[in-house]
C-alpha atoms as a PDB file:
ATOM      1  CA  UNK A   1      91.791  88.480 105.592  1.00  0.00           C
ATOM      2  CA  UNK A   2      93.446  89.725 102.497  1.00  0.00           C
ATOM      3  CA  UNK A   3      92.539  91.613  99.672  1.00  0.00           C
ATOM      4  CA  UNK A   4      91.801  88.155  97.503  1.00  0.00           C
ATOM      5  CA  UNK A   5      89.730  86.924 100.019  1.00  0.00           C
ATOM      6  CA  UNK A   6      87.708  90.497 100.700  1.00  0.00           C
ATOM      7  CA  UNK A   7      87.021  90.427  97.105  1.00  0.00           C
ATOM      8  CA  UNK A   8      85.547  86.675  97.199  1.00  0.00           C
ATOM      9  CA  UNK A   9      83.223  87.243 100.136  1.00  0.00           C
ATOM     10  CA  UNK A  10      82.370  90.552  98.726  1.00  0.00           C
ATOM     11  CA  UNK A  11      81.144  88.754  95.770  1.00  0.00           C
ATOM     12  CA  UNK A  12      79.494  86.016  97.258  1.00  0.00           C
ATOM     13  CA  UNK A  13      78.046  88.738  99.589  1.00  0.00           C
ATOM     14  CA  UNK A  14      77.024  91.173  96.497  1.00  0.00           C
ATOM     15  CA  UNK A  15      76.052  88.284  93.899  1.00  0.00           C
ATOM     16  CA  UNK A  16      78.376  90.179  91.658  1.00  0.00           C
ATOM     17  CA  UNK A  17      80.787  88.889  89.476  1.00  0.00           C
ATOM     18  CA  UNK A  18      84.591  88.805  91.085  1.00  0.00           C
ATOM     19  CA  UNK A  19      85.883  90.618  87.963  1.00  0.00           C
ATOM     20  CA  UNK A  20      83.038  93.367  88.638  1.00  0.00           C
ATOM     21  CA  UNK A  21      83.600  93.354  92.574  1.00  0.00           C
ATOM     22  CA  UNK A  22      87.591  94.087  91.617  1.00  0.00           C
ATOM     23  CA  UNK A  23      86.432  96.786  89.863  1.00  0.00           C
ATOM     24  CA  UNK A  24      83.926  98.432  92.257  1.00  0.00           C
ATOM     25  CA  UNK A  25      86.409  98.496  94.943  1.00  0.00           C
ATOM     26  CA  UNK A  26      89.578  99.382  93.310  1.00  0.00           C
ATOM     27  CA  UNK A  27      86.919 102.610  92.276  1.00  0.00           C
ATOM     28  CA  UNK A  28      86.063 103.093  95.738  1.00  0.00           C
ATOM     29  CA  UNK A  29      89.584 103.318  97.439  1.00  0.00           C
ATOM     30  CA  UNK A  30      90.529 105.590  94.185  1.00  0.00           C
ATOM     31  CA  UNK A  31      87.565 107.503  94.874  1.00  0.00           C
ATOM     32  CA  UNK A  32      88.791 107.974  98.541  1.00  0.00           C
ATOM     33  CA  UNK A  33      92.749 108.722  98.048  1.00  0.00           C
ATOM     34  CA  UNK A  34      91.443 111.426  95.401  1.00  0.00           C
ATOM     35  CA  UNK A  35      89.044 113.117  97.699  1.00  0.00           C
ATOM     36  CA  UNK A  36      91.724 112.437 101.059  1.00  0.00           C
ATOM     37  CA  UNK A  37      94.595 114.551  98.368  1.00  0.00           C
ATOM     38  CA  UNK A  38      91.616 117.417  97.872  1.00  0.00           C
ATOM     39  CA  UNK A  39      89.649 117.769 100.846  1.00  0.00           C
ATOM     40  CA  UNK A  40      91.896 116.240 103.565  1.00  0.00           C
ATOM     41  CA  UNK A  41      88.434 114.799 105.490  1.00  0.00           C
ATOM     42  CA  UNK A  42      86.651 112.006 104.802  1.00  0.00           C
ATOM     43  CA  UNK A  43      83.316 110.796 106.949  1.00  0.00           C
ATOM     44  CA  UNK A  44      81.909 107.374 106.208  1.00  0.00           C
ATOM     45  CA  UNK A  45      78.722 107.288 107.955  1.00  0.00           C
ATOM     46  CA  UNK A  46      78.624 104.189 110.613  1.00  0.00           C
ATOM     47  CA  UNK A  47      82.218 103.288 110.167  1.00  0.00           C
ATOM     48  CA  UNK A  48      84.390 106.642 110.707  1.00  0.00           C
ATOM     49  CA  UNK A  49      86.746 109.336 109.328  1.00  0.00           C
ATOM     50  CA  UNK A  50      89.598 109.738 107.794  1.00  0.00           C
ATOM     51  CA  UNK A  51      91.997 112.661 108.038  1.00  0.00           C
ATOM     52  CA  UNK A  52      95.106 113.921 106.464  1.00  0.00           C
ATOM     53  CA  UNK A  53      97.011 115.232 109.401  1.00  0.00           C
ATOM     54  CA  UNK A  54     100.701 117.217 109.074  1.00  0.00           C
ATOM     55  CA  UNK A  55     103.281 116.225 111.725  1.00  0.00           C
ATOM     56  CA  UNK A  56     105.461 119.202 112.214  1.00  0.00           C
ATOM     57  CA  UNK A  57     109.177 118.875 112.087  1.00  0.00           C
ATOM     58  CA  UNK A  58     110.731 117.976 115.552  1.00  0.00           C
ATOM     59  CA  UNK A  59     114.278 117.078 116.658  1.00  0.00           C
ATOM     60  CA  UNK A  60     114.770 113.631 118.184  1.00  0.00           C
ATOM     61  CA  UNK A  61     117.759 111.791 119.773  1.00  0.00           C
ATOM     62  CA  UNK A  62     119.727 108.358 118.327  1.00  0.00           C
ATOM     63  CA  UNK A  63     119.862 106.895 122.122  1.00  0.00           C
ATOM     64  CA  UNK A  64     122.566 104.977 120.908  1.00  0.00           C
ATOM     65  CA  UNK A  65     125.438 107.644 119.297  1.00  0.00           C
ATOM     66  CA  UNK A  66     123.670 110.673 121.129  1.00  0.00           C
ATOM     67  CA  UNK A  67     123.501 112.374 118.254  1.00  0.00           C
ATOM     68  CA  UNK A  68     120.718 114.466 117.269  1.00  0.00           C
ATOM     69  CA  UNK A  69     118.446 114.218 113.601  1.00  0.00           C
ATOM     70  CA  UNK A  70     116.121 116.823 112.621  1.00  0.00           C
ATOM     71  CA  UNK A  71     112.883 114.649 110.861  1.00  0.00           C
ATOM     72  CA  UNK A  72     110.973 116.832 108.215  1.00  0.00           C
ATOM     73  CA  UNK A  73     107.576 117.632 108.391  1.00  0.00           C
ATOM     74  CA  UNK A  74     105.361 115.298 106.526  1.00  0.00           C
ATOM     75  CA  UNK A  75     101.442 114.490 105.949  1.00  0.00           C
ATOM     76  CA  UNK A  76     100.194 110.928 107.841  1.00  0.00           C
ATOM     77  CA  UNK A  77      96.473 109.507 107.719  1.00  0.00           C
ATOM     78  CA  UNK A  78      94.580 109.042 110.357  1.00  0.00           C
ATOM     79  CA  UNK A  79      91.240 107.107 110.801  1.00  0.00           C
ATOM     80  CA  UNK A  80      89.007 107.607 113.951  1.00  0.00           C
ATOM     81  CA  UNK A  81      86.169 105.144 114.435  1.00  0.00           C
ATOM     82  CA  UNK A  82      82.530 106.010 115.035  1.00  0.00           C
ATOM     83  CA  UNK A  83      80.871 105.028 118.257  1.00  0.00           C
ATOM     84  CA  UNK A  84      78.980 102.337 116.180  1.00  0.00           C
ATOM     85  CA  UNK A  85      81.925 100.403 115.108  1.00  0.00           C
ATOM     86  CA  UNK A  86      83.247 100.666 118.123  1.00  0.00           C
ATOM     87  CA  UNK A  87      80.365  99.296 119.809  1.00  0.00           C
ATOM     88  CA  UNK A  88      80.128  96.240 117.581  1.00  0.00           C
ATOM     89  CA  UNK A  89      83.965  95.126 117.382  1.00  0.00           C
ATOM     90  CA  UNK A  90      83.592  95.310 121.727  1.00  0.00           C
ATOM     91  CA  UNK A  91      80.684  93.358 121.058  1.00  0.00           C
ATOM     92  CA  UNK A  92      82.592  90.694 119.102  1.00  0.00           C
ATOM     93  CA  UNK A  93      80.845  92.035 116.128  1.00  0.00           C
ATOM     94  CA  UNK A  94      77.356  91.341 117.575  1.00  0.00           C
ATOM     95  CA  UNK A  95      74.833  93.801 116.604  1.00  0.00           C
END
């Protein structure tokens, strides 16, 4: 499914307006980048978390020339499901 569609059965879900569903979930993933920059945790109750995790710098090998790169530290997102979502996508979404 891609964003288009999400939007559409959103809608239809909702009764909402596309134009008005565009605009409630561009909101909420702004909402959630802003608070992932501040806060670095996000819990959404029934689906999961989000966290901003740093990877440290490490050394790692081209196994093709031999030759050694050094890759700089940098910040990667991670999500975790809850035990609920797993449940239900194990399920085949059946609740």
């Amino acid at each position: 499914m891609n964003h288009k569609d999400f939007i559409s059965e959103l809608a239809q879900v909702t009764d909402h307006s596309l134009k008005d569903t565009q605009i409630l979930v561009n909101s909420l993933i702004a909402e959630m980048t802003e608070l992932l920059e501040d806060e670095n945790q996000l819990v959404v109750p029934n689906f999961g978390s989000f966290e901003v995790r740093k990877k440290l710098e490490r050394v790692l090998m081209n196994p093709g020339t031999g030759q050694r790169m050094l890759v700089p530290p940098k910040l990667v997102l991670n999500f975790k499901p809850s035990n609920i979502l797993k449940e239900r996508i194990q399920k085949g979404g059946e609740a």
